[in-house]
Each structure stands twice: as structure tokens, then as C-alpha cells.
Protein backbone atom coordinates (compact mmCIF):
# COMPACT_ATOMS: atom_id res chain seq x y z
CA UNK A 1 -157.57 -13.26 -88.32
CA UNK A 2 -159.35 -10.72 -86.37
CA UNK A 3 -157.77 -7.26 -86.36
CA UNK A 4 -156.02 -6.23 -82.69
CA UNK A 5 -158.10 -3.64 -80.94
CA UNK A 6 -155.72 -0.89 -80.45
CA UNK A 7 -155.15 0.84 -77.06
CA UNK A 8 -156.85 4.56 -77.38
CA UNK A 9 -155.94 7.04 -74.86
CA UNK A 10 -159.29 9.02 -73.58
CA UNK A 11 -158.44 12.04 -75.04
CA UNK A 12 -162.07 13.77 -73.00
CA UNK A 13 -163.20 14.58 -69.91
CA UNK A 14 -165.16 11.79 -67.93
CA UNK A 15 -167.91 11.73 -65.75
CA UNK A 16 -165.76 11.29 -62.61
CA UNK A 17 -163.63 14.38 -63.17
CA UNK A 18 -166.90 16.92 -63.99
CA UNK A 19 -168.50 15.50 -60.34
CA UNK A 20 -164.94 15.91 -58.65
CA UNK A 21 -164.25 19.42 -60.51
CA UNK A 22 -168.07 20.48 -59.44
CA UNK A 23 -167.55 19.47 -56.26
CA UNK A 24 -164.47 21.84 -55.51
CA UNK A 25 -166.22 24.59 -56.93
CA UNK A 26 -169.07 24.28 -54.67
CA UNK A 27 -166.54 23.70 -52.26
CA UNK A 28 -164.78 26.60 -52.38
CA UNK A 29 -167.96 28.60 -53.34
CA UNK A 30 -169.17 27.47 -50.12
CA UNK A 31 -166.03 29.24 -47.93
CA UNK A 32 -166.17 32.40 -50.05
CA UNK A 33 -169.74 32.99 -48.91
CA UNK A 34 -169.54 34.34 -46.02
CA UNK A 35 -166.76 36.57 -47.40
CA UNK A 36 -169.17 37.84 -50.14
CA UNK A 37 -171.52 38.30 -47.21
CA UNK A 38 -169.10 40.11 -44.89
CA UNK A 39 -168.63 43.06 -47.40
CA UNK A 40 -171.88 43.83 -48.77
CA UNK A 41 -173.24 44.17 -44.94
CA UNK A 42 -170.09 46.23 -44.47
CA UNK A 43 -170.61 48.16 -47.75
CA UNK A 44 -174.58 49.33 -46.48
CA UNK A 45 -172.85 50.23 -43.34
CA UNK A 46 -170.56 52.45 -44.58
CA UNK A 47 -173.03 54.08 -46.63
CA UNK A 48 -175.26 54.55 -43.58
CA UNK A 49 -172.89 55.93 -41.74
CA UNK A 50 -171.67 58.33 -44.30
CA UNK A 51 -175.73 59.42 -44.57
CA UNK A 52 -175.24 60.43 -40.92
CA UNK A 53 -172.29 62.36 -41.23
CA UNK A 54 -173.78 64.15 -44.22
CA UNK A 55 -176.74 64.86 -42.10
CA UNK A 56 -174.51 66.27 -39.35
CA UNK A 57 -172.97 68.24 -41.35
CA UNK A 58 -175.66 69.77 -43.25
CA UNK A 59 -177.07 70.78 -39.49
CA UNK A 60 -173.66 72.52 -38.48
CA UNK A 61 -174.42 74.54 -41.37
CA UNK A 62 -178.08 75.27 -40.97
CA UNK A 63 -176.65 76.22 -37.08
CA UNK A 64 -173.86 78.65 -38.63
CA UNK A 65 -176.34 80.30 -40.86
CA UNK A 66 -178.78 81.04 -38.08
CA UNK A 67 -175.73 82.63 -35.83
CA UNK A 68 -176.59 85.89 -36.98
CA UNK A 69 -177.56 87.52 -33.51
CA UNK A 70 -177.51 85.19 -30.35
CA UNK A 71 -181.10 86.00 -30.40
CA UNK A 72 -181.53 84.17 -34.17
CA UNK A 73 -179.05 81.35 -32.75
CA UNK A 74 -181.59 80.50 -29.88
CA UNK A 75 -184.84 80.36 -32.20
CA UNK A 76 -182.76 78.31 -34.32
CA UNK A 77 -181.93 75.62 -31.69
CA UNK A 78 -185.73 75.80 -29.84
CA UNK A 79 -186.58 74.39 -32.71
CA UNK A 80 -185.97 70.09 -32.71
CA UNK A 81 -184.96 69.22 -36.21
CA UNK A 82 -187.24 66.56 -38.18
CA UNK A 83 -186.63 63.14 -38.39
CA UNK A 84 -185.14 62.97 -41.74
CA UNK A 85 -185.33 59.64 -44.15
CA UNK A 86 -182.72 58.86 -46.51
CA UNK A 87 -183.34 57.27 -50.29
CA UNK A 88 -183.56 53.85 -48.94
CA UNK A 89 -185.51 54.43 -46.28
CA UNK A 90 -183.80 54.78 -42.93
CA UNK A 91 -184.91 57.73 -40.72
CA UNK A 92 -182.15 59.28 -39.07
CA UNK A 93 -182.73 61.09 -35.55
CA UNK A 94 -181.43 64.64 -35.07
CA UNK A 95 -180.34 65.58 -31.29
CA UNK A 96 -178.44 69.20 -31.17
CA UNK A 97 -177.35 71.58 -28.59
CA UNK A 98 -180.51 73.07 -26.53
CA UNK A 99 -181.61 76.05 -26.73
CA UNK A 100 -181.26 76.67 -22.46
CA UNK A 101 -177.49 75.57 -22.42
CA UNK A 102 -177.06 78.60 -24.59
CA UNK A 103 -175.07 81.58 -22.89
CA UNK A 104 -174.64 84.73 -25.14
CA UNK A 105 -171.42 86.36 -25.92
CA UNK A 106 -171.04 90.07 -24.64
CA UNK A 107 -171.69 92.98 -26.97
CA UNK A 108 -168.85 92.28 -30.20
CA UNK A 109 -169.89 88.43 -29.94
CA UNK A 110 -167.98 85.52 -29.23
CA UNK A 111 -168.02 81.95 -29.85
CA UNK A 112 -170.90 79.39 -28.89
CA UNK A 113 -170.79 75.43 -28.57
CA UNK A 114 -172.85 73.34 -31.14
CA UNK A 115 -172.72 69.72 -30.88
CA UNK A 116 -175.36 67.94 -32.90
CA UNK A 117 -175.68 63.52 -33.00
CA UNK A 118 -177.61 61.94 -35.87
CA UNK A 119 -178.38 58.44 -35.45
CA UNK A 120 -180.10 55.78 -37.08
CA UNK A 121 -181.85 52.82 -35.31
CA UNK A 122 -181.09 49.91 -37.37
CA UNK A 123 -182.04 46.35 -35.77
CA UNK A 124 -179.02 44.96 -34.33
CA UNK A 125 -176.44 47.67 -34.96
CA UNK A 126 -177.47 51.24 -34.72
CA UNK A 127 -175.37 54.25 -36.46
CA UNK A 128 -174.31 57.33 -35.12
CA UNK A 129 -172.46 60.12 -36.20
CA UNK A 130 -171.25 63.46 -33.43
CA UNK A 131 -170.17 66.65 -34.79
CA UNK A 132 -169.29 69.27 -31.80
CA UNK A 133 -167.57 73.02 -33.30
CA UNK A 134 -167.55 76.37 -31.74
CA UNK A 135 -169.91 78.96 -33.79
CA UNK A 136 -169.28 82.77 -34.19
CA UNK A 137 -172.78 84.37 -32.83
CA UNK A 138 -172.87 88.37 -33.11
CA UNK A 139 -174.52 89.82 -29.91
């Protein structure tokens, strides 16, 4: 008598549920790409744009340290600021107040306008950042 052949469960995983499980991975890898995508290009925008608020920043200062006679405060702004690069290598534009729109205060001295734009031209989406104050200029 020959012995019955017993009924096994398949206790593993088969060929047809790796393909299926790979293919809902790569499935749903697929639709998160774009989101993966999305916020690194939003990420080196942000950066970018925090460079050229930095750099704006950095010139409202150079302008209030200048402001020591309205005199000082013109030389400062007949000069155009440098193109400036950043660590990865995106040059930033600096565009400030000229030097003729500059009226000086009477004798005591009196508050000036500075307005200064830094922008970056970056193919497809350029960056820009304003900064406009009032600075103290002795006469």
C-alpha cells in the first residue's frame, strides 16, 4: 500500500506574490517621484532666495556705515556694487539707490531713502530679493 501524500500548506512566499509585491512598490515609487522632485527644487529655491536676502541685507549695512556725512553717503552709492557669487556658484546682481536721486538733509541731518534689489538669473525662474529703509545721514 502506498503511503497517502499529505496536503502541505505553502508555508513561503511564491514567485507570483514577490512580482505582484514589486510591482506596487514600483508603483507607488513611481507617484512619489515627482513629490521627491517637487521639494528638493523647492529646497534650492529657498536657499537661493535666502542668499539674496542675505546679500541685501549685508548692503543696507555697508549703506548705513557709509552715512556718516551726506558727502560719504554719495561716494558710497557712485560706486555699483560687484556682482557677487555664492558657494555654489550663482552670481547675484546688486542694483541700489543712485547716487543723483540723492537729496541731502539740512545742517543736523535727516533721513535718506535706500532701496537696494539683488537678483539672481537662474534659467527659467529668476530670484529676487528688495530691501527699501530710510538711513540717518549727518550733513
Amino acid at each position: 500500500m502506498h503511503p497517502k501524500p499529505e496536503n502541505r500548506d505553502d508555508a513561503g512566499i511564491g514567485l507570483v506574490e514577490i512580482v505582484v509585491s514589486m510591482l506596487l512598490f514600483a508603483l507607488l515609487m513611481a507617484t512619489a517621484a515627482p513629490l521627491f522632485v517637487g521639494s528638493v527644487r523647492s529646497s534650492a529655491r529657498s536657499a537661493q532666495v535666502a542668499s539674496a536676502s542675505q546679500i541685501a541685507s549685508q548692503q543696507v549695512e555697508r549703506a548705513r556705515s557709509a552715512a556718516t556725512s551726506c558727502a560719504a553717503y554719495t561716494a558710497f552709492l557712485t560706486v555699483a556694487p560687484a556682482p557677487l557669487p555664492d558657494s555654489r556658484g550663482i552670481v547675484f546682481t546688486i542694483d541700489q539707490t543712485p547716487s543723483t536721486s540723492v537729496t541731502c538733509p539740512p545742517a543736523g541731518g535727516g533721513l535718506v531713502d535706500f532701496d537696494v534689489t539683488v537678483t539672481a538669473e537662474i534659467p527659467g525662474r529668476p530670484v529676487s530679493s528688495h530691501l527699501s529703509t530710510a538711513i540717518w545721514v549727518a550733513s
